[in-house]
C-alpha atoms as a PDB file:
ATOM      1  CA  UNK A   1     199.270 111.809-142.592  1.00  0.00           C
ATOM      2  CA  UNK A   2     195.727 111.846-144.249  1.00  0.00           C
ATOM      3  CA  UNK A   3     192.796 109.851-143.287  1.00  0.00           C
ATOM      4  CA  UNK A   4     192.783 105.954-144.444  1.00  0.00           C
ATOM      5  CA  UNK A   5     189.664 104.741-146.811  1.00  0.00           C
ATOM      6  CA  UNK A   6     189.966 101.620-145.071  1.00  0.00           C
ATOM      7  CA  UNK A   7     192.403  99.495-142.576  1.00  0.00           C
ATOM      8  CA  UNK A   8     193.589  96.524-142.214  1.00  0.00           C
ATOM      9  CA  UNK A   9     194.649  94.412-138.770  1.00  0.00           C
ATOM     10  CA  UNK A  10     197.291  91.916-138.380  1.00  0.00           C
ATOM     11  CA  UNK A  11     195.351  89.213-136.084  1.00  0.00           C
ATOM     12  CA  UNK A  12     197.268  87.913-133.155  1.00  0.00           C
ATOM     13  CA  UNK A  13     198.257  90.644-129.962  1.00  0.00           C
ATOM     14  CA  UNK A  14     196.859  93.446-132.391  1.00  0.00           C
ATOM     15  CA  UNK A  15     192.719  92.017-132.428  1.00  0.00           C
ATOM     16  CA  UNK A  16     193.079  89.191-130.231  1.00  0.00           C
ATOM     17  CA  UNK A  17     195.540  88.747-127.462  1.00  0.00           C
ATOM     18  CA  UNK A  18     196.379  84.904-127.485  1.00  0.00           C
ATOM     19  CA  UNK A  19     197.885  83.568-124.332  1.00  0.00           C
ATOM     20  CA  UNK A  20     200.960  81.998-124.309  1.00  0.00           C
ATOM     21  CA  UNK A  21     200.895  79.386-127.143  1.00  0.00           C
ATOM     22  CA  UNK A  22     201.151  75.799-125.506  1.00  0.00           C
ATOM     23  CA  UNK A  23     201.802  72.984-127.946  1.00  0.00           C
ATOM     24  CA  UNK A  24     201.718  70.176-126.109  1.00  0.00           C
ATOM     25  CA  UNK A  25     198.399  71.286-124.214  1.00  0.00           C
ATOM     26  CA  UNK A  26     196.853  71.474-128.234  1.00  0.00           C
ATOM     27  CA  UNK A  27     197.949  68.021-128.709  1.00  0.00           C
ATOM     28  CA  UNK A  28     196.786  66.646-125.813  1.00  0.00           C
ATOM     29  CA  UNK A  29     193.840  67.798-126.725  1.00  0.00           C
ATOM     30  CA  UNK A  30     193.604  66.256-130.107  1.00  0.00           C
ATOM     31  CA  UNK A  31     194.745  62.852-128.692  1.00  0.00           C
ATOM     32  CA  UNK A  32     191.714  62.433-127.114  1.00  0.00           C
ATOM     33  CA  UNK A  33     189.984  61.890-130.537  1.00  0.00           C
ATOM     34  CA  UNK A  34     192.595  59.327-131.610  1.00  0.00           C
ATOM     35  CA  UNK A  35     191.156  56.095-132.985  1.00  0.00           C
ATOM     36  CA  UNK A  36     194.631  54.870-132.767  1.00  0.00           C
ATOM     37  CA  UNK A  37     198.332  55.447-131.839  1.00  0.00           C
ATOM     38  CA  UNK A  38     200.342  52.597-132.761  1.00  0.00           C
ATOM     39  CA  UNK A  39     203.121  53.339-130.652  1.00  0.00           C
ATOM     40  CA  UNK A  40     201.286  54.511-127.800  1.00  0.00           C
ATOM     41  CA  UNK A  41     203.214  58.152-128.630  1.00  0.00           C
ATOM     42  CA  UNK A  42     202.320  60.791-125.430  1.00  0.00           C
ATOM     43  CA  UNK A  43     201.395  64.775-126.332  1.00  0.00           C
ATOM     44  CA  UNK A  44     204.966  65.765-125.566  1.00  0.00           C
ATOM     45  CA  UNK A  45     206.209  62.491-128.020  1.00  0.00           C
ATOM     46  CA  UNK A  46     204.998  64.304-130.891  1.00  0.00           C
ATOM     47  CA  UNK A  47     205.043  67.819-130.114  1.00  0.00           C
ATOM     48  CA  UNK A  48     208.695  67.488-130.309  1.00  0.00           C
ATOM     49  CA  UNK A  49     208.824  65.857-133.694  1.00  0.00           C
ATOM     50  CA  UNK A  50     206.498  68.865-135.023  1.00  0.00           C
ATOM     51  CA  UNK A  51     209.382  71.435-133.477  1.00  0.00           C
ATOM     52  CA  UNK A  52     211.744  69.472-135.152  1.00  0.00           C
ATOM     53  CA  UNK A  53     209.838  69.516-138.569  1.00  0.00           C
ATOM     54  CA  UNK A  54     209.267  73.005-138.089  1.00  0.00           C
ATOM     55  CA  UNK A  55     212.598  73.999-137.105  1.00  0.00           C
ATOM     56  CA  UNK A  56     213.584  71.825-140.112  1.00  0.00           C
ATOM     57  CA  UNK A  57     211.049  74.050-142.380  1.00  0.00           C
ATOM     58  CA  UNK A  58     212.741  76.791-140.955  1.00  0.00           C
ATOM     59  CA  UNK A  59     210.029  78.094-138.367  1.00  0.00           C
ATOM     60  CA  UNK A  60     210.617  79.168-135.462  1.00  0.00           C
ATOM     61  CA  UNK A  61     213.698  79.064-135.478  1.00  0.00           C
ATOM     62  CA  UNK A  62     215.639  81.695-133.773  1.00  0.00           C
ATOM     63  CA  UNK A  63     219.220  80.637-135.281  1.00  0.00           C
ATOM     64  CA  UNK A  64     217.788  81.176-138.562  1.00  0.00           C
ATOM     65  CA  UNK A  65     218.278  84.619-140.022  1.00  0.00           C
ATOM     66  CA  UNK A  66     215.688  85.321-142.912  1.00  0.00           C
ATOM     67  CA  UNK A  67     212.367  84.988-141.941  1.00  0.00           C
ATOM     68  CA  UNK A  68     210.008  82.263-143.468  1.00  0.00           C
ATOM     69  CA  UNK A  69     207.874  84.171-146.604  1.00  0.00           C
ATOM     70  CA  UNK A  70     206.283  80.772-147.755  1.00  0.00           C
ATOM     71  CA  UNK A  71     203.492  79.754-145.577  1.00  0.00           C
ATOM     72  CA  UNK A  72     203.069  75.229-144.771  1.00  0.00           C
ATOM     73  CA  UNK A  73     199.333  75.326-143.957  1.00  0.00           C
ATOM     74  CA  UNK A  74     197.969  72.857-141.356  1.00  0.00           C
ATOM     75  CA  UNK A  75     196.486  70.868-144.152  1.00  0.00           C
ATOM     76  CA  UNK A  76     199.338  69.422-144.506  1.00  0.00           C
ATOM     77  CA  UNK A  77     201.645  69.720-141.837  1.00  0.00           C
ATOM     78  CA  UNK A  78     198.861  68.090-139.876  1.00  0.00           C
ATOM     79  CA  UNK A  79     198.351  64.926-141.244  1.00  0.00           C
ATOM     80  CA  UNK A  80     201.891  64.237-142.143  1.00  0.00           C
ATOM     81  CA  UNK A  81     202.649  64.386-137.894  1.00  0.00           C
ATOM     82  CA  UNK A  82     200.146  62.158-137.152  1.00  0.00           C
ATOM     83  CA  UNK A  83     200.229  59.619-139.707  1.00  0.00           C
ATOM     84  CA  UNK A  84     203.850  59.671-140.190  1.00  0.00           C
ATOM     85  CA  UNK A  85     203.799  58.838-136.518  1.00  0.00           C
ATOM     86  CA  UNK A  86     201.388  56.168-136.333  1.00  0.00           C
ATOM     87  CA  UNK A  87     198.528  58.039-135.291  1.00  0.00           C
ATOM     88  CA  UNK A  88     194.751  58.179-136.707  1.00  0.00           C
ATOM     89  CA  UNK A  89     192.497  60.921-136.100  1.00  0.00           C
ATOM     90  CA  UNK A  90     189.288  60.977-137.347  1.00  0.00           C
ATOM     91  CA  UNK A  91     188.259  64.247-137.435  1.00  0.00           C
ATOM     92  CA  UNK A  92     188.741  67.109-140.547  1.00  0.00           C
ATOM     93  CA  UNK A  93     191.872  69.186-140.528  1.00  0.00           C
ATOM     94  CA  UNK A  94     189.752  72.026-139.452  1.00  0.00           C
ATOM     95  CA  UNK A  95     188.323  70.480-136.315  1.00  0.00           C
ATOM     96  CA  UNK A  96     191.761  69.441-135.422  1.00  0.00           C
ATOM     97  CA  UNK A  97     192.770  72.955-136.034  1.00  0.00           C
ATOM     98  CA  UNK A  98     189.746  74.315-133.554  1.00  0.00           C
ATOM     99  CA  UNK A  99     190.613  71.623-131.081  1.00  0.00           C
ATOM    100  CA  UNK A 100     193.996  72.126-130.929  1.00  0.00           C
ATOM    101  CA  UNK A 101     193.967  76.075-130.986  1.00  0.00           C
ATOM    102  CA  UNK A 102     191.892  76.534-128.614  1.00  0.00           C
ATOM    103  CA  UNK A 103     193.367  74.533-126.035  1.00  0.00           C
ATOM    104  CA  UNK A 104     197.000  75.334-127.120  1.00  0.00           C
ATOM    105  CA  UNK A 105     196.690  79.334-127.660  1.00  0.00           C
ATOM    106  CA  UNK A 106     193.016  80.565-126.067  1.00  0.00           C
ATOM    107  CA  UNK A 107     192.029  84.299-126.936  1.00  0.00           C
ATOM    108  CA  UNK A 108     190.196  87.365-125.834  1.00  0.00           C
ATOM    109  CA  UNK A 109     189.584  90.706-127.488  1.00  0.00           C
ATOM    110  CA  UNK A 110     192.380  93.249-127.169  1.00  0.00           C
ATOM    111  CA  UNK A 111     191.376  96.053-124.732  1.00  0.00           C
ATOM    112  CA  UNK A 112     189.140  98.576-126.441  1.00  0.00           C
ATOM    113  CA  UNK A 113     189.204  97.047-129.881  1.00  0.00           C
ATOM    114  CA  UNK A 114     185.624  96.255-130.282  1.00  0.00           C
ATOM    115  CA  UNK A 115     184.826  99.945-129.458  1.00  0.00           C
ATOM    116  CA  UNK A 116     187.690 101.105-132.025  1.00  0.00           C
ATOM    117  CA  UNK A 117     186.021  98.659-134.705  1.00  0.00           C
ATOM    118  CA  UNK A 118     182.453 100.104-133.968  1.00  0.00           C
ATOM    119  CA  UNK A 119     184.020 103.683-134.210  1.00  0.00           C
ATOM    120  CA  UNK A 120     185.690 102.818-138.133  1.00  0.00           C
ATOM    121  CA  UNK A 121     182.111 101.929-139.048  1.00  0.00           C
ATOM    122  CA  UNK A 122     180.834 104.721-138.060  1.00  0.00           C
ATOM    123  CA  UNK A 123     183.300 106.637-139.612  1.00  0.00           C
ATOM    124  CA  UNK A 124     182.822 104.770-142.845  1.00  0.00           C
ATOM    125  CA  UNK A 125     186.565 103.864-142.933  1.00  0.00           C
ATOM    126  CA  UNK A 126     186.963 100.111-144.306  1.00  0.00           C
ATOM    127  CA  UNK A 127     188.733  97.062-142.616  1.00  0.00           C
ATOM    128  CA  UNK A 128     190.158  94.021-143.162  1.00  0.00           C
ATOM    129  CA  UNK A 129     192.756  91.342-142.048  1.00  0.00           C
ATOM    130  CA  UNK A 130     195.665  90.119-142.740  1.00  0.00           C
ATOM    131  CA  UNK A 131     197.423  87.132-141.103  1.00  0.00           C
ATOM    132  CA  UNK A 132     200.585  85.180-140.746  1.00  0.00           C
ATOM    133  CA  UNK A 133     198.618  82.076-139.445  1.00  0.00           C
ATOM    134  CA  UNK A 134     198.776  78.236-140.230  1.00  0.00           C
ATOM    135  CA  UNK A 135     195.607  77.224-139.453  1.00  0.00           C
ATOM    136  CA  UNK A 136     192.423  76.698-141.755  1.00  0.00           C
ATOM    137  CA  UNK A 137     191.105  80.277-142.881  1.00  0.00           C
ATOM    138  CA  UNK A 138     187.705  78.508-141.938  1.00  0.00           C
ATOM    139  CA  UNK A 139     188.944  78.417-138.345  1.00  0.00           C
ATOM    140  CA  UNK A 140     190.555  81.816-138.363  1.00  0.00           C
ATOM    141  CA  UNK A 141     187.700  83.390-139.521  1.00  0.00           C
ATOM    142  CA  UNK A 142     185.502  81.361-136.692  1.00  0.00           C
ATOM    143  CA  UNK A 143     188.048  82.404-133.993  1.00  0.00           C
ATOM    144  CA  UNK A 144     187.715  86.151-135.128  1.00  0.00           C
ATOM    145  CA  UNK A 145     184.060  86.548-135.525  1.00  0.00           C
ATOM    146  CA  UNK A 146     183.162  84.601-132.554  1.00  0.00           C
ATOM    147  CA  UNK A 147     185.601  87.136-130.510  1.00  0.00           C
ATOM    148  CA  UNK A 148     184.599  89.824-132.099  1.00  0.00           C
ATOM    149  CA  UNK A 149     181.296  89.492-133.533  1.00  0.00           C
ATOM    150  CA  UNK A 150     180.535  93.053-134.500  1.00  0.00           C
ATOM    151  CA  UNK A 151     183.141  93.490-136.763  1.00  0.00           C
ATOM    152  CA  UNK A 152     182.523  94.573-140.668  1.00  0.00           C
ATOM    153  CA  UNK A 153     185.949  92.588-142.088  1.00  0.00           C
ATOM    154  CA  UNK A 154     185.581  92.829-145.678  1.00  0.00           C
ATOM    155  CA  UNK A 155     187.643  89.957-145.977  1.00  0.00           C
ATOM    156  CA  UNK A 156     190.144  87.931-143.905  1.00  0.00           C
ATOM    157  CA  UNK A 157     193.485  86.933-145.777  1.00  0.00           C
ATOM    158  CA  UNK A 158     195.408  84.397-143.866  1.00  0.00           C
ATOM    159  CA  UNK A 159     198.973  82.748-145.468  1.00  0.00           C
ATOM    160  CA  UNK A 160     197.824  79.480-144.995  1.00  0.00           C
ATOM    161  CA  UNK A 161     194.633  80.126-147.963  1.00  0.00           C
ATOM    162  CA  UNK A 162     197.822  82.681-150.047  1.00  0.00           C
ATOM    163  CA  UNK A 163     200.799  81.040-149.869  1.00  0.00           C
ATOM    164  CA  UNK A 164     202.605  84.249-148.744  1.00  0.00           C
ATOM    165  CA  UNK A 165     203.969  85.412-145.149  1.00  0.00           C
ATOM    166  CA  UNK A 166     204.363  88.884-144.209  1.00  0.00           C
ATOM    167  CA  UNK A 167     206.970  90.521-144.582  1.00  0.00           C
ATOM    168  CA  UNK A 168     206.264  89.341-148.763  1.00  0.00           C
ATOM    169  CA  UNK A 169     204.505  92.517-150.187  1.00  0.00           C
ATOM    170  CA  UNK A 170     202.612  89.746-152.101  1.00  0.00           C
ATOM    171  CA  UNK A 171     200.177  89.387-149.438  1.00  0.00           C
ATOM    172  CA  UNK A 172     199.816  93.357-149.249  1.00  0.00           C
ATOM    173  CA  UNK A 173     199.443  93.679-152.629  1.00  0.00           C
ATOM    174  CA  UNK A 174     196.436  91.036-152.678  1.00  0.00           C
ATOM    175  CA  UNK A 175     194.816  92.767-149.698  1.00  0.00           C
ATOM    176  CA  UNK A 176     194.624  95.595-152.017  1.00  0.00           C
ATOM    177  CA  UNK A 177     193.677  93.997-155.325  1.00  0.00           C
ATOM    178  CA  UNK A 178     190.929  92.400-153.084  1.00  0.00           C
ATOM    179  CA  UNK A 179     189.970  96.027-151.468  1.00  0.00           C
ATOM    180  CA  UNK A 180     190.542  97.894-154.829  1.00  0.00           C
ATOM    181  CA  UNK A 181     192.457 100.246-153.551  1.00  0.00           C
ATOM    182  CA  UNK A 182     195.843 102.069-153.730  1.00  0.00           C
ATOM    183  CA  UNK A 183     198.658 101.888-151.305  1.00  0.00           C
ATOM    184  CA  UNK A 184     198.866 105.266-150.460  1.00  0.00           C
ATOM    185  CA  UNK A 185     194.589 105.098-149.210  1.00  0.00           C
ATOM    186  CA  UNK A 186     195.341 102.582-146.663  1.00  0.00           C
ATOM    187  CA  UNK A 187     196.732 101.767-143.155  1.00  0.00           C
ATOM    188  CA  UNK A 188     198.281  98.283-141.660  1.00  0.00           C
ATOM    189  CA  UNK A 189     198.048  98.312-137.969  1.00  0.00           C
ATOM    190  CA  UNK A 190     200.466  95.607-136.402  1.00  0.00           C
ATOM    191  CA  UNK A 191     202.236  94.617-133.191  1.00  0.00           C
ATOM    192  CA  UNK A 192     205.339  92.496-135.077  1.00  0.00           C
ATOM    193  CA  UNK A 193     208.230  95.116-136.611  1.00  0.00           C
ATOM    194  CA  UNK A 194     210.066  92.750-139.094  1.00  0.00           C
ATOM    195  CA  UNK A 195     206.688  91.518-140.390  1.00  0.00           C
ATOM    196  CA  UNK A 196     203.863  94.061-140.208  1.00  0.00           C
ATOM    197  CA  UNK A 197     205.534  97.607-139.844  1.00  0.00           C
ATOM    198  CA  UNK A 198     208.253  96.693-142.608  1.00  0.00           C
ATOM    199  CA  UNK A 199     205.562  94.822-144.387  1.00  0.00           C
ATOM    200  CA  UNK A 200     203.410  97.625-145.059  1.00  0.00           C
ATOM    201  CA  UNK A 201     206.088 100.173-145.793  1.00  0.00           C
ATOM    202  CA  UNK A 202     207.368  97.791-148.823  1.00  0.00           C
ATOM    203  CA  UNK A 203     204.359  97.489-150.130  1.00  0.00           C
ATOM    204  CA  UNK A 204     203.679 101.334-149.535  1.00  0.00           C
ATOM    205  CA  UNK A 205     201.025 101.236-147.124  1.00  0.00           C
ATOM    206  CA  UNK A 206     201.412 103.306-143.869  1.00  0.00           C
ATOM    207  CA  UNK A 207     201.994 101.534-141.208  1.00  0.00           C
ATOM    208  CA  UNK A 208     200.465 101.803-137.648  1.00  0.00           C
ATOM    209  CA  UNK A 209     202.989  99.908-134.841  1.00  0.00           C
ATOM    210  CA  UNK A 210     200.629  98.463-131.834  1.00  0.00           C
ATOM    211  CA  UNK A 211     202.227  97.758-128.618  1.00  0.00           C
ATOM    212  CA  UNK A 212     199.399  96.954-126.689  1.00  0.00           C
ATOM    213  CA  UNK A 213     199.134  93.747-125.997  1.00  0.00           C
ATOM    214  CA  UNK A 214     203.033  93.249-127.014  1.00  0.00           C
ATOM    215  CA  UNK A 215     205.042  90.872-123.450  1.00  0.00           C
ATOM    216  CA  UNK A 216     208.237  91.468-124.971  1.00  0.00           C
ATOM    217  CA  UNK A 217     211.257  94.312-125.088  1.00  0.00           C
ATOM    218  CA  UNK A 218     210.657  96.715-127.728  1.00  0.00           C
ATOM    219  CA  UNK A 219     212.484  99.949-128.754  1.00  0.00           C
ATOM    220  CA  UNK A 220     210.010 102.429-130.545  1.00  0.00           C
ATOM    221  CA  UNK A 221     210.963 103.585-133.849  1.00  0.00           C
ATOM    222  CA  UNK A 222     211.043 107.483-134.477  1.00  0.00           C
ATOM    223  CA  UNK A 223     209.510 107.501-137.889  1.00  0.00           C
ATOM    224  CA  UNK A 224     206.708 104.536-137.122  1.00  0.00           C
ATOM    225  CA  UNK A 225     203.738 105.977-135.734  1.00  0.00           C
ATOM    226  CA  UNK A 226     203.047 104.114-132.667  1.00  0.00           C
ATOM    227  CA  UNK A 227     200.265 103.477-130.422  1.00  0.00           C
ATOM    228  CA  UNK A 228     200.103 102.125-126.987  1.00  0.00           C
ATOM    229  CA  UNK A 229     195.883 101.909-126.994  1.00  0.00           C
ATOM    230  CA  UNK A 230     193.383 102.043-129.657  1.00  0.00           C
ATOM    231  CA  UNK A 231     192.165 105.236-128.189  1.00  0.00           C
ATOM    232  CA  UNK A 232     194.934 107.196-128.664  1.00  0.00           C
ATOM    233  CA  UNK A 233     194.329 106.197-132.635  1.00  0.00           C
ATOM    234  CA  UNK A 234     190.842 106.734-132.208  1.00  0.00           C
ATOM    235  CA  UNK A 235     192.125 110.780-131.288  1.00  0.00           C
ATOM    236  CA  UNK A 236     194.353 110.811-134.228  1.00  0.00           C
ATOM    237  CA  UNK A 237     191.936 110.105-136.624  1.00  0.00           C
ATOM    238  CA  UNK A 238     188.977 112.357-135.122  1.00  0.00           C
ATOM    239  CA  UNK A 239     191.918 114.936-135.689  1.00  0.00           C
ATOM    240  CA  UNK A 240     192.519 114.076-138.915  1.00  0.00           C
ATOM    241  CA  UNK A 241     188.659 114.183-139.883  1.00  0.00           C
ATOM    242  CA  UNK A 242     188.936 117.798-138.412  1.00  0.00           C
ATOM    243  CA  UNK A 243     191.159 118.760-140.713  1.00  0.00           C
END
């Protein structure tokens, strides 16, 4: 293991830890702008025609076995649920993006990770992001630099401004063109296996596996190096500088 030029985060439970995501809270929340709704359609009306579109789409769906690598940004998923439904809101996708994030799926700053961030800087070792996220890259970028407003993100790549989804080593591959760097010079730190840890190892960049702020089951892979806190990677890398 040698010391990274520069790494990059996955965003949700590995920078922020999002509670529990809440759709029909987010549209409730959005209704309240609604200049109309023909059919008088309540939050939980047309939450449950998104699942269905999305389950359609193939999101979220836990019956489905390959894992969505093509991104349907809010640009247009959004309007097609509320129009096709009746309903007008007046507002910009991104401010029906903010609204409805923040009331569906608030955040706060994984423990420590500001510190950690502060630390890479000082250690002149680059970051970045990479996300699997819907939502405007406007917004995302809002969300993370409001939460974490000491960060020195050389960019933020989110699927829903590239198309691509991790696991696709498309998205990896951009990070790099973007960071001009190789593979082997850079780390991915993630809490999701199937799409950040065998993400970065397809596109040859070593992977970091953060349980942290992971609520679910998870069985710890021998050959992933995994951290429970981003102090115990803070050590590894003051040993590696010591080398």
């Amino acid at each position: 293991m040698e010391l990274p030029e520069m790494i990059l985060f996955d965003y949700g439970q590995t920078l922020v830890n999002e509670q529990k995501f809440d759709g029909i809270k987010g549209t409730e929340a959005v209704l309240k702008y609604a200049a109309k709704n023909k059919y008088n359609l309540t939050a939980e009306q047309i939450q449950k025609e998104a699942d269905a579109v999305n389950k359609e789409l193939g999101k979220f769906d836990p019956v489905c076995l390959d894992m969505p690598q093509i991104e349907v940004p809010n640009v247009m998923f959004v309007p097609y649920i509320y129009e096709s439904q009746g309903i007008e809101i007046p507002l910009s996708t991104e401010e029906i993006d903010k609204i409805f994030w923040d009331a569906a799926s608030p955040g706060v700053p994984c423990e420590d990770i500001e510190d950690f961030l502060i630390f890479l800087k000082n250690k002149k070792i680059r970051t970045g992001v990479i996300s699997n996220i819907s939502y405007s890259p406007l917004v995302v970028a809002d969300r993370i630099n409001t939460l974490l407003p000491g960060n020195s993100f050389e960019f933020i790549i989110t699927s829903s401004n590239y198309i691509f989804r991790k696991p696709n080593k498309r998205i990896f591959n951009l990070a790099l063109e973007k960071a001009g760097l190789k593979a082997e010079n850079v780390w991915y730190i993630g809490d999701d296996y199937e799409c950040d840890i065998v993400g970065a190892l397809n596109s040859g960049i070593m992977p970091v596996w953060y349980t942290g702020a992971v609520d679910k089951p998870y069985k710890e892979k021998e050959s992933i190096f995994t951290i429970k806190s981003w102090n115990m990677l803070e050590e590894k890398i003051q040993e590696l500088d010591l080398q």
